[in-house]
C-alpha atoms as a PDB file:
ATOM      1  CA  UNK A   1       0.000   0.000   0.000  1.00  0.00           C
ATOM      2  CA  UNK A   2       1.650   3.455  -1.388  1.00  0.00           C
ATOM      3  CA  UNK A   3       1.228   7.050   0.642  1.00  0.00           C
ATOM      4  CA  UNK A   4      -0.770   9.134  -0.826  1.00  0.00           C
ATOM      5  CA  UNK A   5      -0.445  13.293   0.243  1.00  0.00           C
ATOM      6  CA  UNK A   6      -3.908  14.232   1.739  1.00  0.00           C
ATOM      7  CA  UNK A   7      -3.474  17.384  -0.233  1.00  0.00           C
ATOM      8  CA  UNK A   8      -3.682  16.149  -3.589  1.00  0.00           C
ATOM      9  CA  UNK A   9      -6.630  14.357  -3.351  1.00  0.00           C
ATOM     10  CA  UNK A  10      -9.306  15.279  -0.588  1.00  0.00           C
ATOM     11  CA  UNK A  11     -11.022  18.783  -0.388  1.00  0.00           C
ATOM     12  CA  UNK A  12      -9.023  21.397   1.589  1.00  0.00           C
ATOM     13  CA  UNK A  13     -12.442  22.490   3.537  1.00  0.00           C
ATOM     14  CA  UNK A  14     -12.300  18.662   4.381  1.00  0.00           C
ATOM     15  CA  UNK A  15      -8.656  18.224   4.771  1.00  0.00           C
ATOM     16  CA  UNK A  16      -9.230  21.439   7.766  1.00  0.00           C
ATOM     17  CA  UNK A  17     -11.701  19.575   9.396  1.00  0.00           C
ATOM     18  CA  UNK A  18      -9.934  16.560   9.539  1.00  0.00           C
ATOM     19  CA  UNK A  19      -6.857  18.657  10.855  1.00  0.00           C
ATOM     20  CA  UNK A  20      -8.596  18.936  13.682  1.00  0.00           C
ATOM     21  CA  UNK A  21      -8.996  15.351  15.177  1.00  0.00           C
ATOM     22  CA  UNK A  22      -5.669  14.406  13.769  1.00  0.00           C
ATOM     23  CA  UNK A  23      -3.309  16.992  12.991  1.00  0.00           C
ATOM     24  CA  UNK A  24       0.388  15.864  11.358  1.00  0.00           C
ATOM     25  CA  UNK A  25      -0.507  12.233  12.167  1.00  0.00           C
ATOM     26  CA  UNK A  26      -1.297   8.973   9.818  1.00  0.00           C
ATOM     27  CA  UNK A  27      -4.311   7.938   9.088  1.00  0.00           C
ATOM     28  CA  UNK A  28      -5.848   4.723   7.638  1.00  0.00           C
ATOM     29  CA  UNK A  29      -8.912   5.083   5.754  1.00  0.00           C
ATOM     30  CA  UNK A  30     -10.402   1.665   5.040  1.00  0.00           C
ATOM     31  CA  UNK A  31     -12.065   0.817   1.745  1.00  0.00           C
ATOM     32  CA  UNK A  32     -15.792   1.006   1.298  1.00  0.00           C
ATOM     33  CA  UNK A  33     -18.033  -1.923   1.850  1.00  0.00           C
ATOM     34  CA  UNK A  34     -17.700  -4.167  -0.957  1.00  0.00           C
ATOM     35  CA  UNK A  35     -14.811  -2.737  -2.833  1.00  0.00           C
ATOM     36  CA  UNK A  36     -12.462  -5.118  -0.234  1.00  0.00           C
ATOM     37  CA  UNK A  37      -9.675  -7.378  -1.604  1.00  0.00           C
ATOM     38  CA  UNK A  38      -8.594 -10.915   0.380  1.00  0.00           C
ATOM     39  CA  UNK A  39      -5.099 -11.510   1.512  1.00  0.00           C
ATOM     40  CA  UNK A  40      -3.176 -11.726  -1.669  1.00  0.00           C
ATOM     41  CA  UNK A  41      -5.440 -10.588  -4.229  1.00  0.00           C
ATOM     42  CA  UNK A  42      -3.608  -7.146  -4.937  1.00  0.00           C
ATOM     43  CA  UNK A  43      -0.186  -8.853  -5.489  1.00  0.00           C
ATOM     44  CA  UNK A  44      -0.788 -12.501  -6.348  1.00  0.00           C
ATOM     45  CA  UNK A  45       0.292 -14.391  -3.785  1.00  0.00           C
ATOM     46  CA  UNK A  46      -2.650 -15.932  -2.935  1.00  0.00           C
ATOM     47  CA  UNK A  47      -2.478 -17.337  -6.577  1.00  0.00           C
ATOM     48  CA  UNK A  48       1.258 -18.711  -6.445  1.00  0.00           C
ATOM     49  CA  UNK A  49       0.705 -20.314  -2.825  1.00  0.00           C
ATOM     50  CA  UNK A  50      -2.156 -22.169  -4.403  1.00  0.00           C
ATOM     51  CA  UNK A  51       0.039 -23.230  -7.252  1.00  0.00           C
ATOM     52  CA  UNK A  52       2.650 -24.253  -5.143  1.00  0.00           C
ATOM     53  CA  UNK A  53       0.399 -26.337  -2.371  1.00  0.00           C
ATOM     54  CA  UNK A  54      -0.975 -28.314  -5.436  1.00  0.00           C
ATOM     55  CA  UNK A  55       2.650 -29.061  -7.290  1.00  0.00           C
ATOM     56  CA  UNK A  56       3.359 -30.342  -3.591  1.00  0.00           C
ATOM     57  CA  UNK A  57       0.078 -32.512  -3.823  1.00  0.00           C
ATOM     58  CA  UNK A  58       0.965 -33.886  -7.332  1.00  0.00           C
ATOM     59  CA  UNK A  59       4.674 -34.896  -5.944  1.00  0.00           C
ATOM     60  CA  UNK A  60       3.278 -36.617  -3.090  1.00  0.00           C
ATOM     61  CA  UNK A  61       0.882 -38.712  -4.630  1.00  0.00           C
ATOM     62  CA  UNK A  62       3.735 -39.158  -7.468  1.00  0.00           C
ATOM     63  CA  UNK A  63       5.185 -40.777  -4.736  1.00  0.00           C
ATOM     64  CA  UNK A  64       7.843 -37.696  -3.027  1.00  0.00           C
ATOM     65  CA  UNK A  65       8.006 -38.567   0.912  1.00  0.00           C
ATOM     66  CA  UNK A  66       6.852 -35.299   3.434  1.00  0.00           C
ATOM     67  CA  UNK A  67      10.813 -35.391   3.966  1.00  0.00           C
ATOM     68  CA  UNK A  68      11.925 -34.540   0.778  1.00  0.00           C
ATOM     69  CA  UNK A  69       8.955 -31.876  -0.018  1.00  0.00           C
ATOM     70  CA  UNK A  70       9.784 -30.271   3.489  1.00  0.00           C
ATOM     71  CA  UNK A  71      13.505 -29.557   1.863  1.00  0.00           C
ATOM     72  CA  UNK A  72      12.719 -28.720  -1.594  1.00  0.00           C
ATOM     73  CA  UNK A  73      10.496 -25.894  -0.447  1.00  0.00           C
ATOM     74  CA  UNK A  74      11.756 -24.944   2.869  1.00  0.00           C
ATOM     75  CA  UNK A  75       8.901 -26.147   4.661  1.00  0.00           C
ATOM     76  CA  UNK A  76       8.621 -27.904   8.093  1.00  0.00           C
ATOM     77  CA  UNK A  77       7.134 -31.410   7.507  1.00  0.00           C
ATOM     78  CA  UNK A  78       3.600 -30.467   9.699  1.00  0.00           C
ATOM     79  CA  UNK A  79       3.319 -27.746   7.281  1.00  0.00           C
ATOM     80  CA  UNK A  80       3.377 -30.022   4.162  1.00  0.00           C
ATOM     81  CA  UNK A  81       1.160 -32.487   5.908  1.00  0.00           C
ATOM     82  CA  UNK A  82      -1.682 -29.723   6.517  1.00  0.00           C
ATOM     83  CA  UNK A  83      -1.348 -28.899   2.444  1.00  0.00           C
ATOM     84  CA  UNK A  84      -1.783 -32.329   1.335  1.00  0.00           C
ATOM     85  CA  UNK A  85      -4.768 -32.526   3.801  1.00  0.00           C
ATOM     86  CA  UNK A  86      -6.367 -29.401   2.324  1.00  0.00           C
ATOM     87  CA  UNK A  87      -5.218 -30.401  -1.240  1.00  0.00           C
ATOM     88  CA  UNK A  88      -7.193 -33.718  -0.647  1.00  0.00           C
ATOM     89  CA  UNK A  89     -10.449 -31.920  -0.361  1.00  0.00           C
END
């Protein structure tokens, strides 16, 4: 999430008025109702973890032990066993 300068893009009668009940400090105005992203929408993440947890699904059921998946992508062995759960759904 970038910075962006009050100034440029609210109403200096507004900008005033806010002034008032926060004055030099930062501010965090949330989004409206419905216009709200999920943890790695914006960036993709959320798309590449999915990718990932079902390559790890495919090389386990290609026969790869929870061992060798835990070192190939730096994982600890409960955490591959909870994506091959989920992936099994």
């Amino acid at each position: 999430m970038a910075y962006v300068k009050a100034q440029n893009v609210i109403p200096e009668e507004i900008l005033k008025l806010i002034q008032e009940y926060v004055d030099g400090e930062y501010i965090y105005i949330p989004r409206k109702s419905g216009n709200e992203k999920s943890w790695g929408e914006k960036n993709g993440t959320k798309i590449s973890l999915k990718e990932r947890n079902h390559e790890i699904f495919y090389k386990y059921t290609k026969g790869k032990t929870i061992s060798s998946l835990s070192k190939e992508y730096y994982l600890s062995e409960n955490s591959i066993r909870r994506i091959i759960n989920k992936e099994k759904l």
